[in-house]
Protein backbone atom coordinates (compact mmCIF):
# COMPACT_ATOMS: atom_id res chain seq x y z
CA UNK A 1 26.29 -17.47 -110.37
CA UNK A 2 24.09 -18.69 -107.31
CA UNK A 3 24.41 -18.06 -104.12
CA UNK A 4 25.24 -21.39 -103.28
CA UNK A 5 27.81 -21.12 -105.90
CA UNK A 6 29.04 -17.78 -104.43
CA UNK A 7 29.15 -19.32 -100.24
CA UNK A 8 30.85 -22.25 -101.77
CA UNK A 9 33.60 -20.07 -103.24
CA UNK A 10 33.84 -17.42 -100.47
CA UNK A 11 34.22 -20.66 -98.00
CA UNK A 12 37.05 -22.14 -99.93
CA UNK A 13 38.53 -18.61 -99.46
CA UNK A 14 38.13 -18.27 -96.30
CA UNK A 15 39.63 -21.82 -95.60
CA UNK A 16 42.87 -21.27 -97.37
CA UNK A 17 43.01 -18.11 -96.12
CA UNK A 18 42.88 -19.98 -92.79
CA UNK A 19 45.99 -22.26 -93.64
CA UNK A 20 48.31 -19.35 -94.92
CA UNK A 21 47.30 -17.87 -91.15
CA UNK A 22 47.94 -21.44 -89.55
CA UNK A 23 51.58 -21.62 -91.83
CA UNK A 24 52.57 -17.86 -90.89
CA UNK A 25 52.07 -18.93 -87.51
CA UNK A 26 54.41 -21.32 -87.86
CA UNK A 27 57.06 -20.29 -90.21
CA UNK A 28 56.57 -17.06 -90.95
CA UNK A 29 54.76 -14.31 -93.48
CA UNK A 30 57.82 -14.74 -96.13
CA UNK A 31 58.57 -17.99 -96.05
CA UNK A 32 57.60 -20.49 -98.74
CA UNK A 33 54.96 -22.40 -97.41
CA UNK A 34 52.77 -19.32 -96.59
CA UNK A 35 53.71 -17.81 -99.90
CA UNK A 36 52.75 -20.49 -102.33
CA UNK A 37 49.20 -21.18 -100.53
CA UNK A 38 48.72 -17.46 -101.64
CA UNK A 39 47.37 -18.06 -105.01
CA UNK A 40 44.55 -20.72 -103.58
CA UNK A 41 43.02 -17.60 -101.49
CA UNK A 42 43.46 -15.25 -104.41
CA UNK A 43 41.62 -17.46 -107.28
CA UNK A 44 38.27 -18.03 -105.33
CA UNK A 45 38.10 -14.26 -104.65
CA UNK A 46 38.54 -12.88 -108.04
CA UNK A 47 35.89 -15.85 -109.63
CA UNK A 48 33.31 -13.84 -107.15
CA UNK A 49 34.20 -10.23 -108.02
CA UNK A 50 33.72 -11.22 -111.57
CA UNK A 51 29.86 -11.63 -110.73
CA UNK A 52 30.33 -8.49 -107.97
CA UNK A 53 32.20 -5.47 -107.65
CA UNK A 54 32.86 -5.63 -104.06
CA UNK A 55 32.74 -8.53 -101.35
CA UNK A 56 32.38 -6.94 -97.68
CA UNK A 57 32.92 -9.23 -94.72
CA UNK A 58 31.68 -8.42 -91.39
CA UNK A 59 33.31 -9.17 -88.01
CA UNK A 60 30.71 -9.87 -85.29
CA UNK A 61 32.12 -11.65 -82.17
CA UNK A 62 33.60 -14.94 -83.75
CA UNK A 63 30.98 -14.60 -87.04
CA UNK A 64 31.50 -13.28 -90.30
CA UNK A 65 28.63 -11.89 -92.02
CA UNK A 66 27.93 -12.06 -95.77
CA UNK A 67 24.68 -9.93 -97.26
CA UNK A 68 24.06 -9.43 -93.69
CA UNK A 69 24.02 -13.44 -92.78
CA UNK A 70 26.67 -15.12 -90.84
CA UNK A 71 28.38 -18.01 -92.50
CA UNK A 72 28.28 -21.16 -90.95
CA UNK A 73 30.66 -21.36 -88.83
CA UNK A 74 33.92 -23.78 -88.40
CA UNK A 75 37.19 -23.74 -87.69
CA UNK A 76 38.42 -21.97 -91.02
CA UNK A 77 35.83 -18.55 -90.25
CA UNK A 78 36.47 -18.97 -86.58
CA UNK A 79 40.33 -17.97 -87.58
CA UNK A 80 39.95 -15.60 -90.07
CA UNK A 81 37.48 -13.40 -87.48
CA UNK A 82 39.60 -13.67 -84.71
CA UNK A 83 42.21 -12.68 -86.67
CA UNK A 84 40.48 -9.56 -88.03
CA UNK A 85 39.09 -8.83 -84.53
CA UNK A 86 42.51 -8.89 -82.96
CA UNK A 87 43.92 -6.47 -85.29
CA UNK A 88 41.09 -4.18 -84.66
CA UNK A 89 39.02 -4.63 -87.59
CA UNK A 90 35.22 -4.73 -87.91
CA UNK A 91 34.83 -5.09 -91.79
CA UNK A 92 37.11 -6.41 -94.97
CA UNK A 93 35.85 -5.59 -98.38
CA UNK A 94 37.53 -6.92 -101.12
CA UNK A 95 37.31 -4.77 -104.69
CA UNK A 96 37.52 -6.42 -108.29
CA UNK A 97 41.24 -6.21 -109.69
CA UNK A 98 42.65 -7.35 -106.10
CA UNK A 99 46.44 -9.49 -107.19
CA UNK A 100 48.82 -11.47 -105.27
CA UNK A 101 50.95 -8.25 -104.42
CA UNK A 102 47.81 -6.92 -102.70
CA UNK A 103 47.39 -10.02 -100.87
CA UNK A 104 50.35 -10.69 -99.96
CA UNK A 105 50.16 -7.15 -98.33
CA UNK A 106 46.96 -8.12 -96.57
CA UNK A 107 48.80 -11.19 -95.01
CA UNK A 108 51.03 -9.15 -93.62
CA UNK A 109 48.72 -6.48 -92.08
CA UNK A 110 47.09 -10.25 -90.54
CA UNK A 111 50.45 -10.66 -89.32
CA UNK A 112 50.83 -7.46 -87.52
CA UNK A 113 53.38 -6.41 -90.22
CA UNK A 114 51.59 -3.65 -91.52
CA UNK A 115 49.31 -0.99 -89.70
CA UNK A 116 45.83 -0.96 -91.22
CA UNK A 117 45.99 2.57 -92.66
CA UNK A 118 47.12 0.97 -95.33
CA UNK A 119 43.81 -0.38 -96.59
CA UNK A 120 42.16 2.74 -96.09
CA UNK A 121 43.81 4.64 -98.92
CA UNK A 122 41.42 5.46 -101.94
CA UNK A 123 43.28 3.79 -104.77
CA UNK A 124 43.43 0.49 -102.09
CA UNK A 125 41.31 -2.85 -103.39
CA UNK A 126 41.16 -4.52 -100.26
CA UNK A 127 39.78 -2.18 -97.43
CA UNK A 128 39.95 -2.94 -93.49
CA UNK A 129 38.18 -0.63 -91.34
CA UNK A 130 36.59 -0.34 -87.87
CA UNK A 131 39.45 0.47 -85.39
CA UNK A 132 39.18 -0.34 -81.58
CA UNK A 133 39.18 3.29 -79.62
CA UNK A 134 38.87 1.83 -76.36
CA UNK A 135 41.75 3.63 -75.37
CA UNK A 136 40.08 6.52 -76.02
CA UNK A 137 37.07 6.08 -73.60
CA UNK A 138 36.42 6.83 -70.09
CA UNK A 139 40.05 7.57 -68.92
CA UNK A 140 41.01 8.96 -65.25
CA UNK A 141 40.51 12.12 -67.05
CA UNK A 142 37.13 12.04 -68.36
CA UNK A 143 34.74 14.72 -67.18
CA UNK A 144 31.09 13.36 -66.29
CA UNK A 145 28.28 15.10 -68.01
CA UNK A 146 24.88 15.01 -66.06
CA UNK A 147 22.77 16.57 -68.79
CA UNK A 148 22.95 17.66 -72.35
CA UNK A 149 22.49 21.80 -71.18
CA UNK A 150 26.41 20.95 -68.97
CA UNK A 151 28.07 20.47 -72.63
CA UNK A 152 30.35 23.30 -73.42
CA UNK A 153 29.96 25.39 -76.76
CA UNK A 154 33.60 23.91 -77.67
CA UNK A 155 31.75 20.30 -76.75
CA UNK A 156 28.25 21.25 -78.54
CA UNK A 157 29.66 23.02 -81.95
CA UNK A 158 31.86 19.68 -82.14
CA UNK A 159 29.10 17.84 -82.28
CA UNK A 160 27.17 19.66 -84.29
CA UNK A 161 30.28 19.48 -86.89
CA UNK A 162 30.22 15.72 -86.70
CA UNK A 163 26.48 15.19 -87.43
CA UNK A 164 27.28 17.81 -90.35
CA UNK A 165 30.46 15.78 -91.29
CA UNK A 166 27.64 13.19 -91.71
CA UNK A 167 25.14 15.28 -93.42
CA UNK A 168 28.05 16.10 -96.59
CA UNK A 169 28.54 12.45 -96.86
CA UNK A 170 31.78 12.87 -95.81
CA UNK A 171 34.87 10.91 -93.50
CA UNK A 172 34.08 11.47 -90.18
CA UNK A 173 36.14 10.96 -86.89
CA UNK A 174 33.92 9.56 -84.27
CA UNK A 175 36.35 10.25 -81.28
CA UNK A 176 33.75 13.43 -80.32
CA UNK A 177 31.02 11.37 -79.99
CA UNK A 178 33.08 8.67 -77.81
CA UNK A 179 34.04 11.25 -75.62
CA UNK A 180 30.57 12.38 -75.12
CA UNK A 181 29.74 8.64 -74.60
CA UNK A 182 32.56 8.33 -71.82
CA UNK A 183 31.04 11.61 -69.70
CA UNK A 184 27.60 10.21 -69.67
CA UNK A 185 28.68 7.14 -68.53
CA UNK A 186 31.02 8.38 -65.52
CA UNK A 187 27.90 10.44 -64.24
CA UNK A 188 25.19 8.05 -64.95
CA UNK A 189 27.64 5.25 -62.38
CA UNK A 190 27.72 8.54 -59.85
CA UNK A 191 23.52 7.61 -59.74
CA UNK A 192 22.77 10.77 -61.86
CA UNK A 193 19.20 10.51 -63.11
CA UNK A 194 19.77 9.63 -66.78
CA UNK A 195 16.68 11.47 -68.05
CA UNK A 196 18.25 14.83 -66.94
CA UNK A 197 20.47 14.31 -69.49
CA UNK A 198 18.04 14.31 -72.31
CA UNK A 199 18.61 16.99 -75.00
CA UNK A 200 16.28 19.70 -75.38
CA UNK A 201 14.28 20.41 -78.96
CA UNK A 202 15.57 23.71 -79.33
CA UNK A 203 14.62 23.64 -83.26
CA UNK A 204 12.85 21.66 -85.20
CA UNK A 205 15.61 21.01 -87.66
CA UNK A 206 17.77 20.26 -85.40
CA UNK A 207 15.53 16.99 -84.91
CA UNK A 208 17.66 14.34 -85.96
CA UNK A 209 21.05 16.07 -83.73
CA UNK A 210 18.86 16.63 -80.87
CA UNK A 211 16.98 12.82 -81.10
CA UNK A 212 20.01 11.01 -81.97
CA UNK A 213 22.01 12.33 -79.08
CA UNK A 214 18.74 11.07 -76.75
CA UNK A 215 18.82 7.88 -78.14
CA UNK A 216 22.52 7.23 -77.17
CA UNK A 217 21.67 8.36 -73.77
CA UNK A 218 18.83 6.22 -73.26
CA UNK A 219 20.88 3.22 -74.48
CA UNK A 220 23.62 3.71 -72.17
CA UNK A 221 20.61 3.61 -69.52
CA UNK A 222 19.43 0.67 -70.79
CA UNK A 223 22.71 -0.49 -70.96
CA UNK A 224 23.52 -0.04 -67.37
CA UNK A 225 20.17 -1.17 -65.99
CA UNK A 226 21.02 -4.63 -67.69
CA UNK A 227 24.79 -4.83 -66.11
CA UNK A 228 26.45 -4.19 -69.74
CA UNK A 229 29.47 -2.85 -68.72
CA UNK A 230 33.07 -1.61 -70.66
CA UNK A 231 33.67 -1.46 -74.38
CA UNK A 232 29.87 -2.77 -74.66
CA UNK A 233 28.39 -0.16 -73.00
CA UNK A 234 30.40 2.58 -75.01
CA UNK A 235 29.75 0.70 -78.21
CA UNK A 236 25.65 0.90 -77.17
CA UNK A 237 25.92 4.50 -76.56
CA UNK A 238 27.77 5.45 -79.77
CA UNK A 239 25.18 3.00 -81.89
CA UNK A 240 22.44 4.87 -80.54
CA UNK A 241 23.90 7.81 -81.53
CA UNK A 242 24.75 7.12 -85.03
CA UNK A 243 21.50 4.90 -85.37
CA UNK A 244 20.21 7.20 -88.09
CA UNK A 245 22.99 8.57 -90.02
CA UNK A 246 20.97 6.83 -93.44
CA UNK A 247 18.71 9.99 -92.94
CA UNK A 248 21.44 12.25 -94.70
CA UNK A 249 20.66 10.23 -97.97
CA UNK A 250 16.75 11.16 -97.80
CA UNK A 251 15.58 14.90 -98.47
CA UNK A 252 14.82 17.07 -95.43
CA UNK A 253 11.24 17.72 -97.51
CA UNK A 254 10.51 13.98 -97.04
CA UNK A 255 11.59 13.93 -93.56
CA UNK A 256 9.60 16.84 -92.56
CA UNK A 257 6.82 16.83 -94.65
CA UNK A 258 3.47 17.31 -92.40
CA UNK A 259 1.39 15.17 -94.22
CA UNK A 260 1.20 11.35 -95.21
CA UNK A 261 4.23 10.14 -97.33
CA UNK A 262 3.65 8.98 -101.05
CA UNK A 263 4.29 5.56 -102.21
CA UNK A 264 7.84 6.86 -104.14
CA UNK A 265 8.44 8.84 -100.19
CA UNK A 266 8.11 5.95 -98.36
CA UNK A 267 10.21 3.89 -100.48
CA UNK A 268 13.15 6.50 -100.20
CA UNK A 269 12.69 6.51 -96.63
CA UNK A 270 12.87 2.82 -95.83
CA UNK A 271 16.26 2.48 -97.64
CA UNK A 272 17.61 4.42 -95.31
CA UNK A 273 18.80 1.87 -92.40
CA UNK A 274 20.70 -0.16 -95.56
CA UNK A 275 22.59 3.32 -96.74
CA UNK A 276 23.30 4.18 -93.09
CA UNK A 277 24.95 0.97 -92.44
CA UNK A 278 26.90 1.02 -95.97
CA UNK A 279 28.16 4.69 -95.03
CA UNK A 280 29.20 3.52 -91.20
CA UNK A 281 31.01 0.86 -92.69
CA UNK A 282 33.52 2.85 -94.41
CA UNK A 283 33.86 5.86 -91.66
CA UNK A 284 36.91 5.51 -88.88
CA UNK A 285 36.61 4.23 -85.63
CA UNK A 286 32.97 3.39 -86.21
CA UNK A 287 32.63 0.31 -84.52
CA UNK A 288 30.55 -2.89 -86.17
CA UNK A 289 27.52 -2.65 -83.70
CA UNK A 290 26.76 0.77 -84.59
CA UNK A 291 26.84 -0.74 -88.54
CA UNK A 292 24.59 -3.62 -87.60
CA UNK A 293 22.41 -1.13 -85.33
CA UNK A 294 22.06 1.52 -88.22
CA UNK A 295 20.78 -1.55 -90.50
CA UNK A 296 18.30 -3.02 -88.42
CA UNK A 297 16.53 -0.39 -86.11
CA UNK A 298 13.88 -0.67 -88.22
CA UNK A 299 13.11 -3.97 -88.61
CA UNK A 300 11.02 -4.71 -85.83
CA UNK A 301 10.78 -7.29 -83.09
CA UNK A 302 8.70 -9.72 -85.07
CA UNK A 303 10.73 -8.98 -88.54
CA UNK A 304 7.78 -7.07 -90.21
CA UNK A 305 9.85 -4.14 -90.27
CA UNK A 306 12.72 -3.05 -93.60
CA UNK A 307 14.79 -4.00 -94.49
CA UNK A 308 13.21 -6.84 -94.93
CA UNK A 309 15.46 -9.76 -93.42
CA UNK A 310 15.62 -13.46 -94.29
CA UNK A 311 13.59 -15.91 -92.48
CA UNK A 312 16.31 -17.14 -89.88
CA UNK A 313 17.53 -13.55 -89.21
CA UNK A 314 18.57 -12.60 -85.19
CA UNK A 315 17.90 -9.22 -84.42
CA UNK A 316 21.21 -7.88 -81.92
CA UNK A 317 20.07 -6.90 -78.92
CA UNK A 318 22.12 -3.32 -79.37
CA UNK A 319 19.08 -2.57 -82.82
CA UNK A 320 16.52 -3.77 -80.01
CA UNK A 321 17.37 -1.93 -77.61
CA UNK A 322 17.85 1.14 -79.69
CA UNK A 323 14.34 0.39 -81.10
CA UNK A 324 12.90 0.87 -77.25
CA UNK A 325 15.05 4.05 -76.77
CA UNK A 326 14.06 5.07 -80.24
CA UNK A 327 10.22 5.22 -79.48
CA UNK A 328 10.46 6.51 -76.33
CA UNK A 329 12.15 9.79 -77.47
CA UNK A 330 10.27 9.89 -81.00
CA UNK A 331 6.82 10.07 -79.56
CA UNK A 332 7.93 12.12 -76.50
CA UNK A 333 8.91 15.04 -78.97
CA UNK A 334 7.58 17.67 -80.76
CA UNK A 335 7.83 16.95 -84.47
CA UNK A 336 6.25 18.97 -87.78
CA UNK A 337 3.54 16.30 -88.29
CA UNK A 338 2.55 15.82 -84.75
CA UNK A 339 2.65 17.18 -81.12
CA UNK A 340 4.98 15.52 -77.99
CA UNK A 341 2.53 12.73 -76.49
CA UNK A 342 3.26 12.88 -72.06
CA UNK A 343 4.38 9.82 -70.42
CA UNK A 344 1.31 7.99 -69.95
CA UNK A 345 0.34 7.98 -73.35
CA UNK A 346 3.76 6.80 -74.42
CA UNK A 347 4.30 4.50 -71.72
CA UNK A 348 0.48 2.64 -73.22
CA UNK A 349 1.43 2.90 -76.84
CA UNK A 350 4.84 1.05 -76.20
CA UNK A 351 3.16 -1.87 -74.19
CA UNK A 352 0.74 -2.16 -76.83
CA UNK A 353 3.40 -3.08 -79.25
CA UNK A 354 5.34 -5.13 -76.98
CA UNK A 355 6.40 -8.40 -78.71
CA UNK A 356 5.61 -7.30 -82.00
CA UNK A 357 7.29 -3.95 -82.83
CA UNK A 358 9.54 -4.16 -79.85
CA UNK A 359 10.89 -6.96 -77.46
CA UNK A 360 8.85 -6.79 -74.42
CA UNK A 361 10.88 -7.88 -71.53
CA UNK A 362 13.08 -4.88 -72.65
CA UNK A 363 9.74 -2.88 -72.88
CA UNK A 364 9.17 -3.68 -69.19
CA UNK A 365 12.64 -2.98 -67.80
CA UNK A 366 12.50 0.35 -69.91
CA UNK A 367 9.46 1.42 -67.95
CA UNK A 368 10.85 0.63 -65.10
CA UNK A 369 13.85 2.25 -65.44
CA UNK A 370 11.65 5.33 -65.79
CA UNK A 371 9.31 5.09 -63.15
CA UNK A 372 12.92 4.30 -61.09
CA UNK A 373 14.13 7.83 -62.44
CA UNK A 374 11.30 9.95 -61.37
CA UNK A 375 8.57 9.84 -63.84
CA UNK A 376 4.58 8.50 -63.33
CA UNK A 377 3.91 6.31 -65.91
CA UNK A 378 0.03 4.51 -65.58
CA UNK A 379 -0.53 2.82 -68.51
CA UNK A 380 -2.93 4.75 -71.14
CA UNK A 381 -4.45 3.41 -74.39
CA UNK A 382 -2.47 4.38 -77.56
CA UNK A 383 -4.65 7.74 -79.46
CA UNK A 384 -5.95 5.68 -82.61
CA UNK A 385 -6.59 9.05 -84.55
CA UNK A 386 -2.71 10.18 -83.79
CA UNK A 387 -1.04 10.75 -87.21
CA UNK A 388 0.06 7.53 -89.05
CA UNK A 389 3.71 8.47 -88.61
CA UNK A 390 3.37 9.05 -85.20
CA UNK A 391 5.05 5.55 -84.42
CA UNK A 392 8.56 4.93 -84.30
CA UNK A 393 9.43 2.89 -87.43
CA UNK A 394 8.83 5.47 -89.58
């Protein structure tokens, strides 16, 4: 089957799924009219998982992404995302063997019938996930945290057990790191300095828990240097912070080998934004721009990067922005295969590859929002002999 074939049949779907919504809205989930347009959303799906074993749907805004491309959109997708946005869902994957029962139960989830943890079971073919936790974030009771050393052991061993949660591959609840999110955001609107907050290297393998926490922070001061304010905000913060969780599925000797990687290394290492973003996908609470982050931080301004995109692909401005705050703290730290470069250095290397490994105007504002924080950064010529991983899209 081509993929013409396969859009064709996923937008037939996707329309009749649109006019059992429409009828339910009307009538209701039960009544006849939904119930016998059932079968013409059922008989597209199944004639695609024939070809595939799974069909994931991604909500972003009012788009729903296929193989990482938004469908065209009309007034059929338009429904169906709203729909699955207003019950708190950021993905739907659909498994082969899905029947009419299993539909019908999906319908009613749509409906507000049934709660979602329903399609999170194991045994389940159709599989909703991505729940809202704004509720959770930045209540009257949240306690601002001005720097990574104010955490408490309760507050630092959690953490430590969620990026370890990651590291086993295993379901992780990413209300800690929300939490963490909400406390650097009270402090950083009290006009802390957000580069106090940074996390220290205290070991080297604690790299990837120490960086990924700095990347979060950094976003959030991105963030709120651009006005991005609310659920956004928190959502940049957490996707910074779980920007790299496809590292788990590469070997620690790969990732901290001193010297330069081998073809097969390399290869193992750039499929790690596309494993990162299938694992996200599936974990609770994780919401879609931390997904879409995970998958393209790597890709580059100009689209040179990997994965490699198609032609018309738009880079979110969350994987951009991460990509800035990513560099930053990469080449500003002490890592096996090369030493911490200071500020100048840094601050000439990322200007150098402004508009082609990273979006300039955010570049600029990044500097600035350093220099605004405390730190003396002339520009400096990039060290040509620096180790080849030395850059940030490693």
């Amino acid at each position: 089957m081509n993929g013409e074939r396969q859009i064709a049949l996923l937008q037939e779907a996707l329309r009749q799924l649109a006019q059992v919504l429409a009828n339910a809205s009307l009538y209701a989930p039960e009544h006849p009219r939904v119930l016998t347009v059932l079968p013409a959303v059922l008989a597209p799906l199944q004639q695609l998982l024939e070809q595939t074993p799974e069909l994931t749907l991604v909500v972003v805004n009012d788009d729903l992404l296929y193989l990482g491309k938004p469908l065209v959109q009309n007034p059929h997708t338009l429904r169906v995302a709203r729909t699955l946005a207003s019950r708190g869902a950021g993905h739907i994957k659909f498994l082969a063997g899905i029947d009419s029962a299993e539909m019908r139960q999906l319908l009613d989830c749509l409906c507000g019938k049934t709660r979602l943890e329903v399609f999170r079971e194991p045994q389940a073919r159709i599989r909703i996930g991505d729940v809202d936790i704004a509720g959770l974030i930045e209540s009257d009771s949240t306690k601002p945290i001005e720097s990574f050393e104010q955490l408490t052991s309760e507050q630092l061993n959690g953490l430590q057990d969620f990026y370890n949660t990651i590291g086993d591959q295993r379901q992780t609840d990413v209300r800690q790191l929300v939490s963490l999110v909400a406390g650097f955001v009270v402090a950083f609107r009290r006009e802390a300095n957000p580069l106090l907050a940074l996390a220290p290297l205290r070991r080297l393998d604690e790299y990837t828990f120490t960086h990924s926490i700095n990347v979060g922070i950094l976003n959030i001061a991105q963030g709120m240097s651009l006005g991005i304010e609310g659920q956004s905000l928190h959502d940049l913060g957490v996707a910074g912070m779980l920007h790299d969780a496809g590292k788990i599925f590469v070997d620690r000797e790969i990732i901290q080998k001193p010297g330069k990687l081998t073809g097969a290394e390399w290869a193992i290492m750039m499929s790690h934004p596309s494993r990162g973003a299938q694992y996200l996908m599936n974990q609770y609470g994780v919401s879609k721009l931390a997904v879409i982050t995970a998958y393209e931080h790597h890709m580059r301004f100009d689209l040179e990067g990997y994965p490699k995109p198609p032609g018309d692909w738009s880079l979110n401005l969350c994987s951009q922005m991460t990509m800035v705050s990513d560099t930053f703290d990469a080449l500003r730290t002490r890592r096996i295969y090369k030493d911490p470069w200071d500020f100048p250095k840094v601050s000439g290397h990322m200007l150098s590859v402004a508009d082609s490994q990273l979006n300039k105007d955010l570049v600029i504002n990044f500097l600035k929002l350093l220099a605004e924080n405390g730190e003396n950064l002339p520009v400096q010529p990039p060290d040509d002999s620096a180790p080849a991983r030395a850059c940030y899209c490693e």
